[in-house]
Protein backbone atom coordinates (compact mmCIF):
# COMPACT_ATOMS: atom_id res chain seq x y z
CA UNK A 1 -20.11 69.49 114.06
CA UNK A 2 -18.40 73.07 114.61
CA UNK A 3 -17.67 72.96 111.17
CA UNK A 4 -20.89 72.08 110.27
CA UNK A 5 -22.62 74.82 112.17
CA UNK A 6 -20.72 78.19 110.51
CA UNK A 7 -21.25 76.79 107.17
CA UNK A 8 -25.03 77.01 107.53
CA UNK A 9 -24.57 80.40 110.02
CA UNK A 10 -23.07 81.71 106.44
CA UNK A 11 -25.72 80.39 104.47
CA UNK A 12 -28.53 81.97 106.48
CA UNK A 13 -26.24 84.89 106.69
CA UNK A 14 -26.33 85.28 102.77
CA UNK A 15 -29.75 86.60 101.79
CA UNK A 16 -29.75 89.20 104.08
CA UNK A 17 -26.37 90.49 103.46
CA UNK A 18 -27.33 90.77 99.77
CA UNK A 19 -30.52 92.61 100.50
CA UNK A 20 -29.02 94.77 102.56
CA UNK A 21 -26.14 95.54 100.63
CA UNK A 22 -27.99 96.22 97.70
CA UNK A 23 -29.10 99.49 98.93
CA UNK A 24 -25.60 101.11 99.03
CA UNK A 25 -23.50 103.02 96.37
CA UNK A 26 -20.96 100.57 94.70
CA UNK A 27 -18.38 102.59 96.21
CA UNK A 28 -19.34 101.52 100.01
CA UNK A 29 -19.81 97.87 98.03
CA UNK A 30 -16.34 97.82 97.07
CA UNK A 31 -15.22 98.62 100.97
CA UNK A 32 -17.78 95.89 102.23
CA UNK A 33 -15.17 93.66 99.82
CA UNK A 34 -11.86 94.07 102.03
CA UNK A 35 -13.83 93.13 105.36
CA UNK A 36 -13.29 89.44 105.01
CA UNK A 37 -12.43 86.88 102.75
CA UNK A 38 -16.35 85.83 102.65
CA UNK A 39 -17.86 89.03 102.02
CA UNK A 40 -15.74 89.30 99.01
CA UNK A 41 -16.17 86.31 97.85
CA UNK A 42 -20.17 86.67 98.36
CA UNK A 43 -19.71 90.40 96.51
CA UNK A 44 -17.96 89.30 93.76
CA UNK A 45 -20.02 86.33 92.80
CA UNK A 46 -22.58 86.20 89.65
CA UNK A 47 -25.47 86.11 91.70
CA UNK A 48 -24.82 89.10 93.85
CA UNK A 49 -23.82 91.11 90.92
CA UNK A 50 -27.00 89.43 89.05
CA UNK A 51 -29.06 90.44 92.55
CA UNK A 52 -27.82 94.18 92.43
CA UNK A 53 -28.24 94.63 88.91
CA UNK A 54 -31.73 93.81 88.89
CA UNK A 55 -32.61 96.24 91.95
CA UNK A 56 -31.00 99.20 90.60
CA UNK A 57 -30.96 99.12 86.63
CA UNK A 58 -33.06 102.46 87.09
CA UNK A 59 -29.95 103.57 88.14
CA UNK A 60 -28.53 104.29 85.00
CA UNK A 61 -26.74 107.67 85.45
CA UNK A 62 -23.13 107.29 86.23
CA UNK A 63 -20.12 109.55 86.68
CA UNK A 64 -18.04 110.65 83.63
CA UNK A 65 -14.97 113.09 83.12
CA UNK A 66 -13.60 114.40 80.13
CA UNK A 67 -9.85 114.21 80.42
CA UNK A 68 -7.65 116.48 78.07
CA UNK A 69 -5.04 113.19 77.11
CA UNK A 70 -2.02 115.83 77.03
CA UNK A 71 -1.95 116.33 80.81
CA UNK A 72 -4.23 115.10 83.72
CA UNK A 73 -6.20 117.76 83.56
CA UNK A 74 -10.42 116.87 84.12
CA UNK A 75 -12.08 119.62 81.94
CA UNK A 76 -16.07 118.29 82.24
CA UNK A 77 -16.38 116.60 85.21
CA UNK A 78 -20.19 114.86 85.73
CA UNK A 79 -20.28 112.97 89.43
CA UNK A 80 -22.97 113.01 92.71
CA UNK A 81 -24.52 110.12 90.87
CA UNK A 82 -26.17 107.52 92.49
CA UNK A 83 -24.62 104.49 91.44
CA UNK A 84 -21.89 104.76 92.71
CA UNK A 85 -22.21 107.30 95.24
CA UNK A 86 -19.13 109.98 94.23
CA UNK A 87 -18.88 112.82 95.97
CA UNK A 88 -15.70 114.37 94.02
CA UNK A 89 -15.11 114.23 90.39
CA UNK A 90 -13.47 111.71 89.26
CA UNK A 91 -10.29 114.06 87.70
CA UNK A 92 -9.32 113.78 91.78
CA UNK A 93 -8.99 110.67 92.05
CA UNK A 94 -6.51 110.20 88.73
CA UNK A 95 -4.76 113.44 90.56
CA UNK A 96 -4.06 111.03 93.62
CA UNK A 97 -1.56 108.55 91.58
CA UNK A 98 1.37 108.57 93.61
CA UNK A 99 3.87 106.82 91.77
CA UNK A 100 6.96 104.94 94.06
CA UNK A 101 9.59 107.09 91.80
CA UNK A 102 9.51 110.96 91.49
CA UNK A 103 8.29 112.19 88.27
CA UNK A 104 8.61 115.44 86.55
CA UNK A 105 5.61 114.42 83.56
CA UNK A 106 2.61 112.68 83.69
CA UNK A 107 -0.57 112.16 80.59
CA UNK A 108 -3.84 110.49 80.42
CA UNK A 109 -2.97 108.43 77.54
CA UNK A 110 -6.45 106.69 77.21
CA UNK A 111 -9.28 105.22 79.45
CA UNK A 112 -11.90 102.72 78.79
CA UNK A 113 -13.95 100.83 81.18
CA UNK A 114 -13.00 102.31 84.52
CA UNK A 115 -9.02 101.51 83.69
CA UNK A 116 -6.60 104.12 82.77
CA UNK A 117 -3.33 104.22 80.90
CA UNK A 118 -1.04 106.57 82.27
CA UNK A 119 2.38 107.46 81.12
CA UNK A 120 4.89 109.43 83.20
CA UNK A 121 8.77 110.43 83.20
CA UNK A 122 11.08 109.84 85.87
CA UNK A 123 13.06 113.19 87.21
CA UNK A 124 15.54 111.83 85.32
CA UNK A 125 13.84 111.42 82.04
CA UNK A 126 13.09 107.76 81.96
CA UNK A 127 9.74 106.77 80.75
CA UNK A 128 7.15 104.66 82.78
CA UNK A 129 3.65 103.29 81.71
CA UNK A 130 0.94 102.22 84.51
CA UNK A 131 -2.72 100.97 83.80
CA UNK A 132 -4.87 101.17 86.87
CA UNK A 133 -8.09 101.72 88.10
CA UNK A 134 -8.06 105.39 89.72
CA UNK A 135 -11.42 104.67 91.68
CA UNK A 136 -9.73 101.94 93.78
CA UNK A 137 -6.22 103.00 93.87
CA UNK A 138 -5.36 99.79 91.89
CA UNK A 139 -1.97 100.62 89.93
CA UNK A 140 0.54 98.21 88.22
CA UNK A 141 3.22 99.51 86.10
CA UNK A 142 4.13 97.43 82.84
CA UNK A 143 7.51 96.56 81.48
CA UNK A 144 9.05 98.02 78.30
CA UNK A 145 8.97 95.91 75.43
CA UNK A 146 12.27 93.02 76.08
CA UNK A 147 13.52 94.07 72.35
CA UNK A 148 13.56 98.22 73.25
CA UNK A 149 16.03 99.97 75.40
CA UNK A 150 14.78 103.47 77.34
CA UNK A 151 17.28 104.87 74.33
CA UNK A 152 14.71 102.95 71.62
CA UNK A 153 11.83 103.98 72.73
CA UNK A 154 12.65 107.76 73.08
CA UNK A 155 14.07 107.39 69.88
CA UNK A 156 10.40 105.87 69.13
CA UNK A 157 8.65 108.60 70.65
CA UNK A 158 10.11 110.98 68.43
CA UNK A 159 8.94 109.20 65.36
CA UNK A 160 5.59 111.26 64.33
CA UNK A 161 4.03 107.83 63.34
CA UNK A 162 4.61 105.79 66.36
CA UNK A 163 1.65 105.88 69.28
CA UNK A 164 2.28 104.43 72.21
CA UNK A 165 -1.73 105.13 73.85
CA UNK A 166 -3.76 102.08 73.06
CA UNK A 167 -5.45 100.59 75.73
CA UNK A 168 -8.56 97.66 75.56
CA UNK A 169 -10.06 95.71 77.66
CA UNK A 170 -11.09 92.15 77.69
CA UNK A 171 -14.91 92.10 79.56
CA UNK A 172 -17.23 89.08 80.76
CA UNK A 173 -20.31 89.54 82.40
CA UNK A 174 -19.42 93.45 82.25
CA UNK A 175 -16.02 92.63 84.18
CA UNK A 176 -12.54 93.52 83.18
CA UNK A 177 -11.03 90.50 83.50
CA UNK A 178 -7.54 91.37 80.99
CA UNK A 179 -6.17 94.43 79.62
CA UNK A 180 -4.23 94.66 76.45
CA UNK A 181 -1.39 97.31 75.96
CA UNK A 182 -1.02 98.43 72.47
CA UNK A 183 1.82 100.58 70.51
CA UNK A 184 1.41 101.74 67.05
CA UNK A 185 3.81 101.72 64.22
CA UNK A 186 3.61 103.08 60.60
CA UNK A 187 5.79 102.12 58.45
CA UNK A 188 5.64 105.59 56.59
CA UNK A 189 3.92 108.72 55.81
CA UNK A 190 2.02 106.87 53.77
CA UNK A 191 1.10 103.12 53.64
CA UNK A 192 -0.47 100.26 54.28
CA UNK A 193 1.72 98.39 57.05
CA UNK A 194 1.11 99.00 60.69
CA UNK A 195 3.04 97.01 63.65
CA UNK A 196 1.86 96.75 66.77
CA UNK A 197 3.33 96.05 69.85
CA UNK A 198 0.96 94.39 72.27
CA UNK A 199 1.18 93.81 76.05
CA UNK A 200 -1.70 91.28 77.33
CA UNK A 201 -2.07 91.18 81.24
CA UNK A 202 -3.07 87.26 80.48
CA UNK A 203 0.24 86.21 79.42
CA UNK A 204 3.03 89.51 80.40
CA UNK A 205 4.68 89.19 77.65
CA UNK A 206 4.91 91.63 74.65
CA UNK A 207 4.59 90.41 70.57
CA UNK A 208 4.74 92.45 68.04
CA UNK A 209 2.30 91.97 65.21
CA UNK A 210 2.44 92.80 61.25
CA UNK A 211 -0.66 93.82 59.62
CA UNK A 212 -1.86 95.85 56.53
CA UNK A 213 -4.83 97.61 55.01
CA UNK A 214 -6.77 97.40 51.88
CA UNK A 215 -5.31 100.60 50.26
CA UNK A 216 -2.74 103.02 51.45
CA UNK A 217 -3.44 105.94 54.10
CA UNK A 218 -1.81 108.59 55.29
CA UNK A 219 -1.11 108.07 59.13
CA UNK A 220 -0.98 111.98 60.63
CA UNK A 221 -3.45 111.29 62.66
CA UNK A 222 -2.62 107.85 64.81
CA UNK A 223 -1.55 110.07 68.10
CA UNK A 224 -5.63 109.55 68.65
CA UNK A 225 -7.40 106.07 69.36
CA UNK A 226 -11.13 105.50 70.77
CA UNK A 227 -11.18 102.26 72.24
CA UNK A 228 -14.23 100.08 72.70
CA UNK A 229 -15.25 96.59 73.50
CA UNK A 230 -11.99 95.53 72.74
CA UNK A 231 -11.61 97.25 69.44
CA UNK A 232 -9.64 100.02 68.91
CA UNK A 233 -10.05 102.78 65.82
CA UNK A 234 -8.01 105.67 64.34
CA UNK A 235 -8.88 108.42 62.34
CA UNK A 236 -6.91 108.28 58.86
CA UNK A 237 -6.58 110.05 55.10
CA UNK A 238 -6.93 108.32 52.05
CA UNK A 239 -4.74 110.93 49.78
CA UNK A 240 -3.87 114.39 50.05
CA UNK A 241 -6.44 116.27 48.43
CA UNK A 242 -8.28 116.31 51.94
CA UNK A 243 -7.43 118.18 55.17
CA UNK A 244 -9.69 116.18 57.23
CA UNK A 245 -9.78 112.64 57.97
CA UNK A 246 -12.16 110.45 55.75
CA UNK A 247 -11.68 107.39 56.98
CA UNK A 248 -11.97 105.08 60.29
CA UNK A 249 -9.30 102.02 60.77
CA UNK A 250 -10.25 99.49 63.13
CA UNK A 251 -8.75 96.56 64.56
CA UNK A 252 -10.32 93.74 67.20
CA UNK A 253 -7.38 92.93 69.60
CA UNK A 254 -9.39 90.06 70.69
CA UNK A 255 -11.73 88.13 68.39
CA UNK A 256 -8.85 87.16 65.64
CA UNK A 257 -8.34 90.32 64.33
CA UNK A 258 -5.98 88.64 61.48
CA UNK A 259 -3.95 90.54 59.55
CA UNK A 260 -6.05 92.82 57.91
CA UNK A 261 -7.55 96.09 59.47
CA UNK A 262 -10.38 97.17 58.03
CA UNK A 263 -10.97 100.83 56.88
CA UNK A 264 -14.49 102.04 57.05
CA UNK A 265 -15.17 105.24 55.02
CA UNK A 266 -17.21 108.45 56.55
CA UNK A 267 -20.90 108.48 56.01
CA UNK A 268 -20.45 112.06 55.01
CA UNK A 269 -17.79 111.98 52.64
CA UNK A 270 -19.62 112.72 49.50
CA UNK A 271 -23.39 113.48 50.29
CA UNK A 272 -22.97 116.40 53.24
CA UNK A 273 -18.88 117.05 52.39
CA UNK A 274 -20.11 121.18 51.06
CA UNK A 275 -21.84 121.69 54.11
CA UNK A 276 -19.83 120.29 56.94
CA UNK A 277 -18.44 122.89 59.49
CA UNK A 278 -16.06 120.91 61.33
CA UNK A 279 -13.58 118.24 60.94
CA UNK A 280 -14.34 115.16 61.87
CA UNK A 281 -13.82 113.16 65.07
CA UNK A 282 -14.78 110.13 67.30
CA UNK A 283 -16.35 109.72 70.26
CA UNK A 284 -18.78 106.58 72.05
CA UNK A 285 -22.08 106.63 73.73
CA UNK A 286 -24.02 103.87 75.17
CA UNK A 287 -21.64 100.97 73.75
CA UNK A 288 -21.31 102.64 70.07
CA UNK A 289 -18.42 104.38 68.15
CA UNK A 290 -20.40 107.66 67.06
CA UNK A 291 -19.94 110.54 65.07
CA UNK A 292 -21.39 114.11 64.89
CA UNK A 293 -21.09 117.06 63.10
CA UNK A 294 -23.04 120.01 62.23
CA UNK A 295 -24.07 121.09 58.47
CA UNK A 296 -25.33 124.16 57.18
CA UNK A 297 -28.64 124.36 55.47
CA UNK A 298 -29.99 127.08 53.02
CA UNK A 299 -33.16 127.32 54.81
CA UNK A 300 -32.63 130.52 56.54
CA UNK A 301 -29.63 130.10 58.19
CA UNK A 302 -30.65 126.65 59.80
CA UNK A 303 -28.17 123.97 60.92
CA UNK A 304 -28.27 120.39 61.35
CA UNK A 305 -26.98 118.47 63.83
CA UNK A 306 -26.11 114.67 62.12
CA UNK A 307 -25.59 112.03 64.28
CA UNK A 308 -24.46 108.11 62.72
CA UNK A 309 -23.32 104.68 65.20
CA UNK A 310 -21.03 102.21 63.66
CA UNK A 311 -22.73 99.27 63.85
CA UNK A 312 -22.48 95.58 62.17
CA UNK A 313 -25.13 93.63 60.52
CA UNK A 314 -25.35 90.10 58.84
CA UNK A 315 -24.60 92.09 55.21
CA UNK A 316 -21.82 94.32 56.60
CA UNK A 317 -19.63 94.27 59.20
CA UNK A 318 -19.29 97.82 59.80
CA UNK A 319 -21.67 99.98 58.32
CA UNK A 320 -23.06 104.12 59.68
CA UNK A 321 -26.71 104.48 60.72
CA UNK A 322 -27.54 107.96 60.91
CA UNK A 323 -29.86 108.09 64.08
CA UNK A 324 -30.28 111.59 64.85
CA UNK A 325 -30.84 114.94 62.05
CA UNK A 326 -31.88 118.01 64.39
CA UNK A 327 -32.75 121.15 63.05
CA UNK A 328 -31.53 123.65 65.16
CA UNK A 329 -31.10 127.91 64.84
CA UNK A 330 -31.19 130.70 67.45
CA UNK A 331 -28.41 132.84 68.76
CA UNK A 332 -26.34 129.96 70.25
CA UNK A 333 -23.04 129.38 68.18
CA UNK A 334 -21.52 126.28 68.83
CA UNK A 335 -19.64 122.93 67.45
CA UNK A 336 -19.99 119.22 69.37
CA UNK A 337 -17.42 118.32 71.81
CA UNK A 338 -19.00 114.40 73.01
CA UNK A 339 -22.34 112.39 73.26
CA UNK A 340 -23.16 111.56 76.33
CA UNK A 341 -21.21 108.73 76.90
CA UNK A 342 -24.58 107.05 78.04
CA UNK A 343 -27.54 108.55 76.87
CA UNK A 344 -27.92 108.46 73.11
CA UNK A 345 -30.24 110.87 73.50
CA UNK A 346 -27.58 114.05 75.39
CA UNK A 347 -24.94 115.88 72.92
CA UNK A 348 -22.64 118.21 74.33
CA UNK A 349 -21.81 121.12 72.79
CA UNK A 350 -19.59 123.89 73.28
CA UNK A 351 -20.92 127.69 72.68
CA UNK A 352 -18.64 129.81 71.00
CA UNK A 353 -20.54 133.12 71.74
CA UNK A 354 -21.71 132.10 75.21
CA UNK A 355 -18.55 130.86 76.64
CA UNK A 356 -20.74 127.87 77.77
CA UNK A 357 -21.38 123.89 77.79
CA UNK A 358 -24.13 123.27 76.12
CA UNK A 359 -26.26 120.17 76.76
CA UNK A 360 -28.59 119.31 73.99
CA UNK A 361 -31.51 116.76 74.23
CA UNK A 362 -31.84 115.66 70.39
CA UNK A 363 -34.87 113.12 71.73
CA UNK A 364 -36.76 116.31 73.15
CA UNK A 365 -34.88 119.64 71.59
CA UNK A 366 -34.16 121.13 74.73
CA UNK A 367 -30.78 122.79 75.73
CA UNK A 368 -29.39 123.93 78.73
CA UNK A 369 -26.39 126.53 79.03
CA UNK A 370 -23.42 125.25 81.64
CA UNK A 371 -21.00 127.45 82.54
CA UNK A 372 -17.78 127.70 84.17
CA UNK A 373 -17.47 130.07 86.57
CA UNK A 374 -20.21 127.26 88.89
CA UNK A 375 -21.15 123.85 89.62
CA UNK A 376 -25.10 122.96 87.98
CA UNK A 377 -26.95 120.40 87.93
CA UNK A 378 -27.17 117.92 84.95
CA UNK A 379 -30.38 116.94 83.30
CA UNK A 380 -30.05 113.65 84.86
CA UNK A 381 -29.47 115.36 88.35
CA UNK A 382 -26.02 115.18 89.03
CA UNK A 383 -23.37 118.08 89.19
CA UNK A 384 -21.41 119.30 86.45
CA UNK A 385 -18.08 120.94 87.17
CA UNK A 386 -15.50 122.23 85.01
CA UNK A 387 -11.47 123.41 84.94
CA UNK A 388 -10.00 125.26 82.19
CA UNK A 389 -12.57 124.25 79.89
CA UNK A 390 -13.04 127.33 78.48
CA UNK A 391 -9.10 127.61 78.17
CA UNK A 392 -9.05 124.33 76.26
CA UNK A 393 -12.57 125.31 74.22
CA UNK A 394 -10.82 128.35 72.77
CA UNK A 395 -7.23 126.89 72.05
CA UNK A 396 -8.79 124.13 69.93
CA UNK A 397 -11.56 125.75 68.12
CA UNK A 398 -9.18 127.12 65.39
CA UNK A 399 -8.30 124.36 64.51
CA UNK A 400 -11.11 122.23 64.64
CA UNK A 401 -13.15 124.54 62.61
CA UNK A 402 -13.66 123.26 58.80
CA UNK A 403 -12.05 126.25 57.03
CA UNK A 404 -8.59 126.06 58.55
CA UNK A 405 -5.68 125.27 56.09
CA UNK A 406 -3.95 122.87 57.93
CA UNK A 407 -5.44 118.94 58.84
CA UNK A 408 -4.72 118.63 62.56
CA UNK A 409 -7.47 117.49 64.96
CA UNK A 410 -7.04 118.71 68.36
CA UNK A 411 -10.72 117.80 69.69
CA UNK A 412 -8.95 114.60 71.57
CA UNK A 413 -10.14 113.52 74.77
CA UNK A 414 -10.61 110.68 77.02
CA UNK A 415 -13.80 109.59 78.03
CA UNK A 416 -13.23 108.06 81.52
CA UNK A 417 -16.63 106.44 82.32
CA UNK A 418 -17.25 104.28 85.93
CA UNK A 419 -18.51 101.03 84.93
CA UNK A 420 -21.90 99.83 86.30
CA UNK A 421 -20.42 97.30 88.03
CA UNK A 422 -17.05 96.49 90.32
CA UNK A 423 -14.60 96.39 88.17
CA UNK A 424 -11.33 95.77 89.91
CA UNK A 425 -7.89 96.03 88.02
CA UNK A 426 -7.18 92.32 86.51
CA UNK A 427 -4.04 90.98 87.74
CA UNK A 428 -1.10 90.62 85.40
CA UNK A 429 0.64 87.08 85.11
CA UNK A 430 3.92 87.63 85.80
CA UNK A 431 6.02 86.89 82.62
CA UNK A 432 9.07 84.39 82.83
């Protein structure tokens, strides 16, 4: 009978508790979880999430940072949203890793979904590589690959055609519920092999995988990957008569990839390739690969900012569809760092001439000037903060700039988004 009565005290208890909660940031949510074994069981269930989803999908705005991947350093940070109630940017809480060993070197390798992969060095040189979710202080660190000594892979490391930042996520229901670990592998200069070296959290094991592409490309460029829904793509060359990379290589690390990865030319490679200004790069925004660039126009002195998504269709798998072609001209100078990672509508730009972020509206044509030396207020309300981004601004426009006689890219960034759910670091099965 006792047993009886507190399962129908937590019954009644139920619809309250989600009404109630439902009014709170997900970041007092996710303390409501450690309570008690039944309020995060009730949190974590479908119809909660379901429940909270519902009441707040005006909520769309959520915090972002731009991380530069070489160090930990947040140069755009974009927080005080309402979602999930964040007070700091979300640079600080990567900054708070404290690994258990001393270490002299640590880099943002890549982020997607709320997860990060981190790589640091011991004080004595050895390398480690976490994944973790910064937000909750989840870390785990994952093993070297059985078949590689420390020796191997800093031998690896030095190789010019070996990455070792791949990171995607396996997501249900918008959950992370596996992470996969990925290492890249050339097998020259120029070619059509790649090898990849692949850590699932599902299994903990490592295999290394053999695949090729169509034709062969030259690889200078696989030190950068944009993940998304499980995908991950890399900017390549198809011969040596360009500086710039023409073409986008994609593999799905889980939907049967195969062993083929597909290469998917630029949309601009032969139409807009005289009027281009800068090379060419990757970023995503609202669940899209995109990419942006700016072209000159004859029409007194005009520009126009070009704007395509990857996206597949029944004919073509992946194809461009140019979305946005703004006219703009005035007295601002400036090249495109990111969309907004959410709003198709928000570009961000960087002004040369006014030492200033520049968020452009391409929906409405409006701009406003960010700058450095304060904190301001986004267009969808919450602050904007930055650190050294003026420092990094002027260090890589040389080289991103069309004209430049050399093909490095050094507009590389992580986009480290908060998810619009809970998103809790998937536990690894421990390998035998």
């Amino acid at each position: 009978m006792e047993k009886k009565a507190k399962k129908n005290l937590v019954v009644l208890t139920e619809e309250p508790l989600k009404n109630i909660w439902a009014r709170f940031s997900l970041r007092s949510i996710a303390r409501f979880r450690s309570v008690c074994k039944g309020w995060k069981l009730l949190i974590d269930s479908d119809i909660f999430r379901d429940h909270y989803l519902s009441l707040n999908s005006s909520s769309s705005s959520v915090s972002w940072s731009i991380m530069n991947n070489k160090n930990k350093t947040e140069i755009v940070g974009h927080h005080r949203c309402k979602r999930w109630g964040i007070t700091k940017s979300l640079g600080s809480f990567i900054t708070r890793y404290n690994p258990e060993t001393a270490v002299r070197k640590t880099c943002v390798l890549c982020c997607t979904d709320g997860l990060v992969l981190l790589y640091t060095e011991t004080m004595e040189g050895a390398p480690m590589y976490h994944v973790g979710n910064p937000l909750l202080q989840q870390w785990v660190q994952i093993p070297l690959p059985p078949h590689l000594s420390v020796y191997d892979l800093v031998r690896l490391q030095g190789n010019r055609y070996f990455n070792d930042n791949g990171l995607v996520t396996k997501m249900e229901k918008g959950i992370a519920v596996g992470y996969t670990v990925v290492w890249t592998l050339a097998s020259g200069g120029v070619s059509k092999e790649l090898t990849f070296m692949i850590y699932s959290s599902e299994t903990g094991l490592w295999i290394t995988k053999e695949v090729r592409c169509r034709r062969s490309l030259i690889w200078s460029r696989l030190a950068h990957t944009v993940p998304l829904n499980g995908i991950l793509h890399w900017l390549a060359t198809i011969d040596n008569s360009s500086l710039d990379a023409n073409y986008v290589v994609a593999y799905d690390f889980y939907n049967g990839g195969g062993d083929e990865c597909p290469i998917i030319p630029f949309p601009d490679i032969q139409q807009f390739q005289g009027t281009r200004r800068f090379k060419r790069t990757l970023s995503t925004s609202a669940g899209f690969v995109v990419y942006c660039n700016v072209y000159s126009d004859s029409n007194g002195g005009e520009r126009a900012i070009r704007v395509w998504r990857l996206v597949s269709t029944n004919e073509n798998l992946n194809s461009w569809q140019l979305s946005w072609k703004v006219n703009t001209k005035g007295d601002v100078d400036y090249f495109p760092v990111v969309m907004h990672p959410i709003n198709f509508d928000v570009i961000y730009l960087w002004s040369w001439n006014k030492n200033a972020l520049v968020l452009f509206n391409l929906r409405t044509q409006k701009y406003r000037l960010h700058r450095e030396a304060k904190k301001s207020k986004s267009m969808d309300g919450c602050i904007l903060t930055f650190s050294n981004c003026k420092e990094y601004m002027d260090l890589i426009y040389p080289s991103f700039v069309n004209s430049m006689f050399h093909g490095s890219h050094y507009l590389f960034f992580s986009q480290y988004v908060l998810p619009r759910w809970l998103n809790p670091l998937p536990k690894p099965k421990l390998s035998s």
